[in-house]
C-alpha atoms as a PDB file:
ATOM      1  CA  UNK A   1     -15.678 -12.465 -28.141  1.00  0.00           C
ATOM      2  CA  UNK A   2     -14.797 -16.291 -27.738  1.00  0.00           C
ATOM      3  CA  UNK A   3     -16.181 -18.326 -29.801  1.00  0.00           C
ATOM      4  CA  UNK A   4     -16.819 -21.424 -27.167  1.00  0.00           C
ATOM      5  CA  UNK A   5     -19.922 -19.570 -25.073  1.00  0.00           C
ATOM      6  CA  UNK A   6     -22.656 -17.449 -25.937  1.00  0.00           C
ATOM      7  CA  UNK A   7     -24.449 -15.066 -24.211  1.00  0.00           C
ATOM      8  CA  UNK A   8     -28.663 -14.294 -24.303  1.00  0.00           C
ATOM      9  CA  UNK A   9     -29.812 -11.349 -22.353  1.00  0.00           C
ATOM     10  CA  UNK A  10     -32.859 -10.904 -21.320  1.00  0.00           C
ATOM     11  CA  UNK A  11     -33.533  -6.967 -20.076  1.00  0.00           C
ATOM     12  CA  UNK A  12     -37.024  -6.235 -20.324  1.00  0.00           C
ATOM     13  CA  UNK A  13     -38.155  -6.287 -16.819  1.00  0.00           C
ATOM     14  CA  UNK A  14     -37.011  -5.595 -13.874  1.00  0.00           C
ATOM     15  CA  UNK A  15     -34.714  -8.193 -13.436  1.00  0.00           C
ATOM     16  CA  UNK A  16     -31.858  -9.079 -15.970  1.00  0.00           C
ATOM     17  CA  UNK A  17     -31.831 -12.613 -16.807  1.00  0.00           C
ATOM     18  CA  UNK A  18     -28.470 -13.974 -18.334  1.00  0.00           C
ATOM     19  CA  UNK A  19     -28.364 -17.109 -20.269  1.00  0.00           C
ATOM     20  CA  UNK A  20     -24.778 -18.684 -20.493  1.00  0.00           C
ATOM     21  CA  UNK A  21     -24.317 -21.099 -23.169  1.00  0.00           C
ATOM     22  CA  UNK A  22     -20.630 -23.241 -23.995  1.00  0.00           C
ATOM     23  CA  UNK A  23     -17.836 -23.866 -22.103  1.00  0.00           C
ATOM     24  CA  UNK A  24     -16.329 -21.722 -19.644  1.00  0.00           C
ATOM     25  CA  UNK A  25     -12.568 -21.680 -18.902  1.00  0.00           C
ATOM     26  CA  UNK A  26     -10.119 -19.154 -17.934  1.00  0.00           C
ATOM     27  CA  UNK A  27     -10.245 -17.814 -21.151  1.00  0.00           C
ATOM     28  CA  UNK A  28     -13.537 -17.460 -21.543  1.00  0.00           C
ATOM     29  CA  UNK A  29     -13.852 -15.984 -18.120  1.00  0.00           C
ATOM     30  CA  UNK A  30     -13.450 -12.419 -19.536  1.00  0.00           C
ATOM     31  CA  UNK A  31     -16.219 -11.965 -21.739  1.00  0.00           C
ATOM     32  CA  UNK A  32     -18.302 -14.176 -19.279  1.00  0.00           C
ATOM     33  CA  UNK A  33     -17.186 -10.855 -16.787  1.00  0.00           C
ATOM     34  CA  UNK A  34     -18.250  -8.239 -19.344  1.00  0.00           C
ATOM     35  CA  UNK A  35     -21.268  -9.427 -20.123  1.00  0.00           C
ATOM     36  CA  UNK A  36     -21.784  -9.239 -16.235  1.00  0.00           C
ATOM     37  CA  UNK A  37     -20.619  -5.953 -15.952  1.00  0.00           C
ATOM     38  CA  UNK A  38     -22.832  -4.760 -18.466  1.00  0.00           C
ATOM     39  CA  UNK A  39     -26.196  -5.713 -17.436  1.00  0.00           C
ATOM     40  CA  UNK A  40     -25.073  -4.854 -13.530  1.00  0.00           C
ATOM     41  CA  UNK A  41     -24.157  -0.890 -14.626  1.00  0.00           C
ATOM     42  CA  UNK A  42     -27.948  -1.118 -16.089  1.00  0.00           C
ATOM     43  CA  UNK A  43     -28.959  -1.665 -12.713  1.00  0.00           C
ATOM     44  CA  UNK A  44     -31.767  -3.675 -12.352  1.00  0.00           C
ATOM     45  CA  UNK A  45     -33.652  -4.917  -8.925  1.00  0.00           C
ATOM     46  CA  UNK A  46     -31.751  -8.091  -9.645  1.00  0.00           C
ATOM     47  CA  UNK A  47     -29.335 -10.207 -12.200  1.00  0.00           C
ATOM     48  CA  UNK A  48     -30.063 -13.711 -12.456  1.00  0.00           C
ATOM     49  CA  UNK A  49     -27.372 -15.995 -14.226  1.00  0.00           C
ATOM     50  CA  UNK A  50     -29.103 -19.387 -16.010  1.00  0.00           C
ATOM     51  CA  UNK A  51     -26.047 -21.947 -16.198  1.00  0.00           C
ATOM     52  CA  UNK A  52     -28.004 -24.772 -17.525  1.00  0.00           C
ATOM     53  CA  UNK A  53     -26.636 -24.992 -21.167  1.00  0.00           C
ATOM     54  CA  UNK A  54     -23.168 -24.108 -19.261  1.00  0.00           C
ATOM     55  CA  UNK A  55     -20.424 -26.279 -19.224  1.00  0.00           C
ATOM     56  CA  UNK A  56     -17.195 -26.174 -16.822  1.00  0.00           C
ATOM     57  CA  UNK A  57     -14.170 -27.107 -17.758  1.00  0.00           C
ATOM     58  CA  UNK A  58     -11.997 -25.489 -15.374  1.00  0.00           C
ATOM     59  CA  UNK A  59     -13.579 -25.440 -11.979  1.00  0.00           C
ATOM     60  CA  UNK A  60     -11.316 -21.733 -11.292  1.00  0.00           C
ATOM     61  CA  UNK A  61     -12.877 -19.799 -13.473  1.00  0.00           C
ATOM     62  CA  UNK A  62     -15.896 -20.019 -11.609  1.00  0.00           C
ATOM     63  CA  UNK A  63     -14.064 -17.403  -9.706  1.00  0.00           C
ATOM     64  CA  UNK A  64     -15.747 -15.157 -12.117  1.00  0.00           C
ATOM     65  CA  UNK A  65     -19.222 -15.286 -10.927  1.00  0.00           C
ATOM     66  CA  UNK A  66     -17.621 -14.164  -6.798  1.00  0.00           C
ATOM     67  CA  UNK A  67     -16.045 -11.638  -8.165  1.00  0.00           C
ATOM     68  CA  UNK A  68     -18.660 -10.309 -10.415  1.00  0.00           C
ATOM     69  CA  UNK A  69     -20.861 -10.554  -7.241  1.00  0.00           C
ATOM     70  CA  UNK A  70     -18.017  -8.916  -5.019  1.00  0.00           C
ATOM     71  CA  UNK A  71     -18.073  -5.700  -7.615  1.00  0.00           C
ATOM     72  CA  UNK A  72     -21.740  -5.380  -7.471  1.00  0.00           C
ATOM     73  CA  UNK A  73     -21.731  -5.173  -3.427  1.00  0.00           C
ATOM     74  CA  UNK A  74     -20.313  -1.658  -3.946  1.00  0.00           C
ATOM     75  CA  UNK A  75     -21.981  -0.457  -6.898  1.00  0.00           C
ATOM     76  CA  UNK A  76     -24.902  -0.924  -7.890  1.00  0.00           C
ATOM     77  CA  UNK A  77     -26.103  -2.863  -5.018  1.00  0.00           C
ATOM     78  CA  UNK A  78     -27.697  -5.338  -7.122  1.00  0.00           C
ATOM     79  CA  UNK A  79     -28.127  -8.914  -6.006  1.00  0.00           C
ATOM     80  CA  UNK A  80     -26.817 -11.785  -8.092  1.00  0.00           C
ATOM     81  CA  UNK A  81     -28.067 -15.333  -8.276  1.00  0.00           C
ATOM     82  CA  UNK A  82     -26.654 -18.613 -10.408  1.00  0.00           C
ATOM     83  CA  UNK A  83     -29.318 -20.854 -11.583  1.00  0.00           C
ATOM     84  CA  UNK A  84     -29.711 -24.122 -13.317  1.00  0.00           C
ATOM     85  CA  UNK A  85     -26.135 -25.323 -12.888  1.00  0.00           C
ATOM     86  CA  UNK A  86     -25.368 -28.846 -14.344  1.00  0.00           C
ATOM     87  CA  UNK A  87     -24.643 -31.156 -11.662  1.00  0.00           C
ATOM     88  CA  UNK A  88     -20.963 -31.125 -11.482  1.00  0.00           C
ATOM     89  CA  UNK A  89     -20.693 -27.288 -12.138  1.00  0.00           C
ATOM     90  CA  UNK A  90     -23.203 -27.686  -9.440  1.00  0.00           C
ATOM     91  CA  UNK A  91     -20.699 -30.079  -6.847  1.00  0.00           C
ATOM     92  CA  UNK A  92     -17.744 -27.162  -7.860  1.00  0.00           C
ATOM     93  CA  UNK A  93     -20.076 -24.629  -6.835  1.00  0.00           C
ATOM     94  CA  UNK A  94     -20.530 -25.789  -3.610  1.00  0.00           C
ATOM     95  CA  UNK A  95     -16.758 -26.449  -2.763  1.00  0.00           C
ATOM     96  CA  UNK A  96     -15.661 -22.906  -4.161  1.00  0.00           C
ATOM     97  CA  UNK A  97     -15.744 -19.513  -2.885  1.00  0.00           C
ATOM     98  CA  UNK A  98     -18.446 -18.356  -5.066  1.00  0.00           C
ATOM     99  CA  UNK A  99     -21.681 -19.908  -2.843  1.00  0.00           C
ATOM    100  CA  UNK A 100     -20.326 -17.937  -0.062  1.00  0.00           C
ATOM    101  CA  UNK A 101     -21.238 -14.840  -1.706  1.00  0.00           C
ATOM    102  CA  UNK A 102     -23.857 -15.488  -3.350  1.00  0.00           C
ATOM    103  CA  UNK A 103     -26.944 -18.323  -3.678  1.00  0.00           C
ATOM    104  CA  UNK A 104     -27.173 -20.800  -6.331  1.00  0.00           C
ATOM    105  CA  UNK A 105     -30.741 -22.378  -7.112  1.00  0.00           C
ATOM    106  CA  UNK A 106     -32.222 -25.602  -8.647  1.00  0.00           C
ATOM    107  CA  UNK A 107     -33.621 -23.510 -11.013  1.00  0.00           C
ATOM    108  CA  UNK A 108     -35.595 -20.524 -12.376  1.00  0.00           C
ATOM    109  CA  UNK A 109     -38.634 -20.440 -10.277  1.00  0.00           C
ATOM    110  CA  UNK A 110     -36.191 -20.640  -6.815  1.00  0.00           C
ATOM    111  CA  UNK A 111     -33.971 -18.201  -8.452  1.00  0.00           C
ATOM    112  CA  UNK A 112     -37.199 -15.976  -8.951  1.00  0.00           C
ATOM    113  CA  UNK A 113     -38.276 -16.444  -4.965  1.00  0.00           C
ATOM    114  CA  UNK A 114     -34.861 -16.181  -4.037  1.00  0.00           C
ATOM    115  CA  UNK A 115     -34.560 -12.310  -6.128  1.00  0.00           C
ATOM    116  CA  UNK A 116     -38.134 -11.669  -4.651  1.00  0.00           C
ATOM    117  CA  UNK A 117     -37.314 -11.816  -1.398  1.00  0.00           C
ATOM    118  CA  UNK A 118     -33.895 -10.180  -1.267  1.00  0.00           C
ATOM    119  CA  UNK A 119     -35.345  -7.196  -3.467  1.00  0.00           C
ATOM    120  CA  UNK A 120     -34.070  -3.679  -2.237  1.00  0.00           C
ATOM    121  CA  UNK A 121     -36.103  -0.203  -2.247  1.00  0.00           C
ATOM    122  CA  UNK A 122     -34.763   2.592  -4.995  1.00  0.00           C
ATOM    123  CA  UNK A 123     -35.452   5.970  -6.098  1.00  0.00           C
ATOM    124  CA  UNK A 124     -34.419   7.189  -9.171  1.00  0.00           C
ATOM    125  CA  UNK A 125     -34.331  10.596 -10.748  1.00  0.00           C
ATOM    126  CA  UNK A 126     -32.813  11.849 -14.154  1.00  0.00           C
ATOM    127  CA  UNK A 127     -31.423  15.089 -14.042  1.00  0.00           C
ATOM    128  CA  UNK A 128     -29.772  17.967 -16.298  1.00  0.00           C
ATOM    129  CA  UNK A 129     -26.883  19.444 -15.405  1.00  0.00           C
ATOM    130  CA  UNK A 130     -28.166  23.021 -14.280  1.00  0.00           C
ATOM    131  CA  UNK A 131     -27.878  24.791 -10.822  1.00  0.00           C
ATOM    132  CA  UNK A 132     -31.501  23.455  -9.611  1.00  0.00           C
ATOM    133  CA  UNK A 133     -29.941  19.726  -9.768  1.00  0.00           C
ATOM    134  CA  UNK A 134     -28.456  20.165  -6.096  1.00  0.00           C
ATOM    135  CA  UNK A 135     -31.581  21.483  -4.958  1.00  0.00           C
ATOM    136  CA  UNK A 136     -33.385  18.257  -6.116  1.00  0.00           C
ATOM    137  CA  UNK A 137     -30.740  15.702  -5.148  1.00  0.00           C
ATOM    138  CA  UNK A 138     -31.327  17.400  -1.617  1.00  0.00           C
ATOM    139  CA  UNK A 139     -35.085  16.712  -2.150  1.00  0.00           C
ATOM    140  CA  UNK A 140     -34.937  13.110  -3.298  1.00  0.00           C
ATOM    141  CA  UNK A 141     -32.271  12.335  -0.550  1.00  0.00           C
ATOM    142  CA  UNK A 142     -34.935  13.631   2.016  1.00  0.00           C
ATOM    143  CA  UNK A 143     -37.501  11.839   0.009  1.00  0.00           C
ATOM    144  CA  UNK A 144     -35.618   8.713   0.537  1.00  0.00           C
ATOM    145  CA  UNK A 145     -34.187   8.712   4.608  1.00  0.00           C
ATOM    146  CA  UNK A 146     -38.131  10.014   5.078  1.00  0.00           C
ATOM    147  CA  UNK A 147     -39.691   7.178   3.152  1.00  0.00           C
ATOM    148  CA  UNK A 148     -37.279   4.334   4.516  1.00  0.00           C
ATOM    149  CA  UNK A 149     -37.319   5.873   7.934  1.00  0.00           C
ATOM    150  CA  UNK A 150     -33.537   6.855   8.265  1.00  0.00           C
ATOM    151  CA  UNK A 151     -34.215  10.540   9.893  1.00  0.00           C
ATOM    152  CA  UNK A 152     -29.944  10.215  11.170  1.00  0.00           C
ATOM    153  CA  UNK A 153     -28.759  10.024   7.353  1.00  0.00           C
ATOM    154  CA  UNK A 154     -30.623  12.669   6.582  1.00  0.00           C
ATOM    155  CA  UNK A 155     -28.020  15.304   7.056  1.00  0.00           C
ATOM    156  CA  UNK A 156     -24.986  13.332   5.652  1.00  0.00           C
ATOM    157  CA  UNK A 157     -27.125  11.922   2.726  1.00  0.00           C
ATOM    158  CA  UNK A 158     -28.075  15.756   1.121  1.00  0.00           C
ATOM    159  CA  UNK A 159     -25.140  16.680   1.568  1.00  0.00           C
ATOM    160  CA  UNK A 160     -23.024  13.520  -0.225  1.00  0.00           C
ATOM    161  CA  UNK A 161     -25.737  13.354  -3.035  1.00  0.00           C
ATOM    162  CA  UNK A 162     -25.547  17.390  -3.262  1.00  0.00           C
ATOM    163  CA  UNK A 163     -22.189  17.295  -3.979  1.00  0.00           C
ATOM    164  CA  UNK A 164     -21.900  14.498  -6.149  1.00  0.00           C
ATOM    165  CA  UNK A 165     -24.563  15.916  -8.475  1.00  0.00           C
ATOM    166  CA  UNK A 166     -22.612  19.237  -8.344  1.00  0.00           C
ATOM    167  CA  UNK A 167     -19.420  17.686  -9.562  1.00  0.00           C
ATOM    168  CA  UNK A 168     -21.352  16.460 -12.539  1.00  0.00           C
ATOM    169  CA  UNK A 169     -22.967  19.840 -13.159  1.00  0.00           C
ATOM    170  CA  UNK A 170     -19.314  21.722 -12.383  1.00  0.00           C
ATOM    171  CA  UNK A 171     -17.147  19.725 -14.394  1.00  0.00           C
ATOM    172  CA  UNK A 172     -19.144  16.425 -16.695  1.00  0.00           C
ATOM    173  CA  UNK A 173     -21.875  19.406 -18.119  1.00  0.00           C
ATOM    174  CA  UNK A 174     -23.870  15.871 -18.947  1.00  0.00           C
ATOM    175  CA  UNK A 175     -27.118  14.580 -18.316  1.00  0.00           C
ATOM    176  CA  UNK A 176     -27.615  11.843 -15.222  1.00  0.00           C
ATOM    177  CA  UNK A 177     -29.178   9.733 -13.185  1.00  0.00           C
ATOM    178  CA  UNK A 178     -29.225   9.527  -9.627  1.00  0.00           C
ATOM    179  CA  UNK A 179     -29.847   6.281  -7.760  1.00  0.00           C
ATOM    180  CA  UNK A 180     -30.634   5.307  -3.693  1.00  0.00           C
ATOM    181  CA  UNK A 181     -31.146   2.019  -2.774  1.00  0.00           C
ATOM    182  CA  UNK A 182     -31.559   0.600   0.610  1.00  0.00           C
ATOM    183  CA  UNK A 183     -29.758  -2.218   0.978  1.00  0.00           C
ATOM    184  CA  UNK A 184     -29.193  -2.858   4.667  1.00  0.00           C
ATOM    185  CA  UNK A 185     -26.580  -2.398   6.394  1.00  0.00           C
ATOM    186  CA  UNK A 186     -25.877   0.660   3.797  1.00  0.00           C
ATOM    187  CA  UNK A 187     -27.693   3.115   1.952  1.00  0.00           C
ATOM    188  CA  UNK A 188     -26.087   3.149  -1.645  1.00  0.00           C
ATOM    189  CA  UNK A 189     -26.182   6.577  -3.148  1.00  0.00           C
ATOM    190  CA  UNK A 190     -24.726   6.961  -7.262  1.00  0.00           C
ATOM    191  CA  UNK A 191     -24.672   9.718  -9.874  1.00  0.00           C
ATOM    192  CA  UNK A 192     -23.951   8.094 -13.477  1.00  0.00           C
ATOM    193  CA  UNK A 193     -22.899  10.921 -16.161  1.00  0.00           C
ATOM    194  CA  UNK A 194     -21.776  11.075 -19.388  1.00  0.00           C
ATOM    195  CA  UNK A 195     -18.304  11.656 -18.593  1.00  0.00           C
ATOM    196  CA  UNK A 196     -15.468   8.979 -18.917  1.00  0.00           C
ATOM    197  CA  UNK A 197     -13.047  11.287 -16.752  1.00  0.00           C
ATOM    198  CA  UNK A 198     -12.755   9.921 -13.372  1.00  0.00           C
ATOM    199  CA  UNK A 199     -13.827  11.703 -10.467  1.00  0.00           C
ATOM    200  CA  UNK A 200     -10.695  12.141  -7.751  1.00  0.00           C
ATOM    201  CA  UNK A 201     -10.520  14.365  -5.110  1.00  0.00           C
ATOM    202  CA  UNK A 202      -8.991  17.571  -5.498  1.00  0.00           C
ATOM    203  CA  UNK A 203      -5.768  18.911  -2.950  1.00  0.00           C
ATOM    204  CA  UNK A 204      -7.249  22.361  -2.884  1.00  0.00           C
ATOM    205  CA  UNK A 205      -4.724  25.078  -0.062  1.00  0.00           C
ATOM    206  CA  UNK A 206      -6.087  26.719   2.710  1.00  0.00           C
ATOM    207  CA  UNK A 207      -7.047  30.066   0.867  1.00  0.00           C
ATOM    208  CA  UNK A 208      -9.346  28.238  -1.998  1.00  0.00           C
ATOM    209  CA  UNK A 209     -13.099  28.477  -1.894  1.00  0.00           C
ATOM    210  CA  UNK A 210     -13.920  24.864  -3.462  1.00  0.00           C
ATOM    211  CA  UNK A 211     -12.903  21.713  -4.216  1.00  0.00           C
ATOM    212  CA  UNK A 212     -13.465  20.184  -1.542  1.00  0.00           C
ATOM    213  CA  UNK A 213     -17.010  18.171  -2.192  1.00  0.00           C
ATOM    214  CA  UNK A 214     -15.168  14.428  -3.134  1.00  0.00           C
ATOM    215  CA  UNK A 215     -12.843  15.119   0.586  1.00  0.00           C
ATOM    216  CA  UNK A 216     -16.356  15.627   2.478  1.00  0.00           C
ATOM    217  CA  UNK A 217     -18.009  12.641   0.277  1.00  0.00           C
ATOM    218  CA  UNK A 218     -15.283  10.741   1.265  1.00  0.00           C
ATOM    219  CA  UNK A 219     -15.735  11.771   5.475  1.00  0.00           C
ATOM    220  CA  UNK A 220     -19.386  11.118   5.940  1.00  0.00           C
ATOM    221  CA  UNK A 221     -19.766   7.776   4.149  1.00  0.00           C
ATOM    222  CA  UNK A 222     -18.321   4.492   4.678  1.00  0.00           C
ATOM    223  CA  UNK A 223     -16.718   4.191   1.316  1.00  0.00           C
ATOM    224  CA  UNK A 224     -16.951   5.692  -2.159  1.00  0.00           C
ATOM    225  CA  UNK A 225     -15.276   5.081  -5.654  1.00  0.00           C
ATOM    226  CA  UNK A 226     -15.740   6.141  -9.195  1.00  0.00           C
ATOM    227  CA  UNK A 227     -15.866   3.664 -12.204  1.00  0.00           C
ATOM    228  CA  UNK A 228     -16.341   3.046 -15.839  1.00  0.00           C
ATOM    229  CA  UNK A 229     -20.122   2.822 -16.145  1.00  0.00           C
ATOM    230  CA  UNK A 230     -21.282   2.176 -19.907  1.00  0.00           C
ATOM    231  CA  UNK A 231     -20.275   5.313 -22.162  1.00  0.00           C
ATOM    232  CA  UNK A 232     -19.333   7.180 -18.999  1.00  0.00           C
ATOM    233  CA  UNK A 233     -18.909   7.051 -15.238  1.00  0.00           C
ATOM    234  CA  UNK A 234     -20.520   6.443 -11.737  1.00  0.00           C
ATOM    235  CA  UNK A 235     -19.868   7.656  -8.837  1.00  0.00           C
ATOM    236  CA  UNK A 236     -20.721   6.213  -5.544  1.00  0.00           C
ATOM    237  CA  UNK A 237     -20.946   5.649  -2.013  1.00  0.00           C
ATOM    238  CA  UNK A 238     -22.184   3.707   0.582  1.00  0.00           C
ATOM    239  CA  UNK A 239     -23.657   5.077   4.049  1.00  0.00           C
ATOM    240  CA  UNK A 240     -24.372   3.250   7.124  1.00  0.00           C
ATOM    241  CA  UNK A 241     -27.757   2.713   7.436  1.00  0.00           C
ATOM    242  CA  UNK A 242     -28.299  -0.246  10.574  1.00  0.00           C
END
């Protein structure tokens, strides 16, 4: 890790504050991204970034912060918001890319109205990889369209999060945890496991009797991926939910 900014993370509550001390550049832009990455795959309700103590000597690499933001969108839904920034950082931020995807406050207390009111609703459920998993993804995806009143994505959401949890319990063997969140205009379903292997649909022929759950995930929802998540994987996808 560079040497020229430091990192404080604070984790111990629902939201993930990050304090950024030192000079970012384009070098330092890639630690600056895994340290994003990191606390994002932990997902909490909401990452705030302090950039007081943060200096800016290359006004590109605040490219880092849009696309850390841009990543999140998909998985794990979790807002992101830039506080504190020094008042030049603060003129850059305004004339680059980055306010256009996400807000940048004065300072803490905005930054903690601003995560307040853009919070999203989750369930989450940890579950072992046995044959009664599928039954309970069905149940907490029911659980979920029932409590945020989304009676259409009922069907399509028991059977994405079904099969998802079955191609952990067919093929990781690994504990996980399943995650919905509501964040209009999608609902955001993911499975993290304990596998590193990346999920990918299989090209099963006509005369097979599986492998098709990943082609069906991949027809009922609006998009879906699979990526490095911590010492293993997520898999996710997003459903319209207007």
């Amino acid at each position: 890790m560079s040497r020229r900014i430091t990192f404080q993370v604070r984790e111990n509550s629902p939201v993930t504050e990050v304090r950024l001390a030192g000079t970012l550049d384009v070098q330092t832009m890639r630690p600056v991204h895994a340290v994003l990455h990191r606390c994002l795959t932990a997902q909490p309700d909401a990452l705030v970034v302090d950039l007081a103590e943060l200096t800016v000597s290359d006004p590109l690499a605040l490219a880092v912060f849009a696309a850390a933001a841009r990543q999140a969108a998909d998985w794990p839904a979790v807002p992101m918001v830039l506080c504190a920034p020094p008042p030049e950082a603060a003129t850059w931020l305004a004339e680059s890319t980055a306010c256009r995807v996400l807000p940048v406050c004065r300072d803490r207390a905005e930054a903690t109205r601003e995560v307040d009111a853009t919070a999203a609703p989750r369930l989450r459920a940890r579950l072992q990889p046995v044959a009664d998993a599928c039954r309970r993804a069905r149940e907490l995806a029911r659980d979920a369209c029932g409590r945020w009143n989304l009676p259409e994505l009922v069907g399509p959401t028991t059977v994405v999060l079904s099969e998802l949890v079955g191609n952990v319990v067919r093929h990781a063997g690994t504990p996980m945890q399943v995650t919905l969140t509501l964040r209009r205009p999608y609902l955001h379903v993911a499975v993290v496991d304990g596998s590193r292997a990346a999920a990918r649909p299989a090209d099963p022929d006509h005369c097979a009797e599986g492998g098709r759950g990943l082609l069906l995930v991949r027809e009922l929802t609006q998009r879906w991926g699979s990526s490095p998540a911590g010492d293993g994987k997520v898999v996710w996808a997003m459903l319209p939910a207007m």
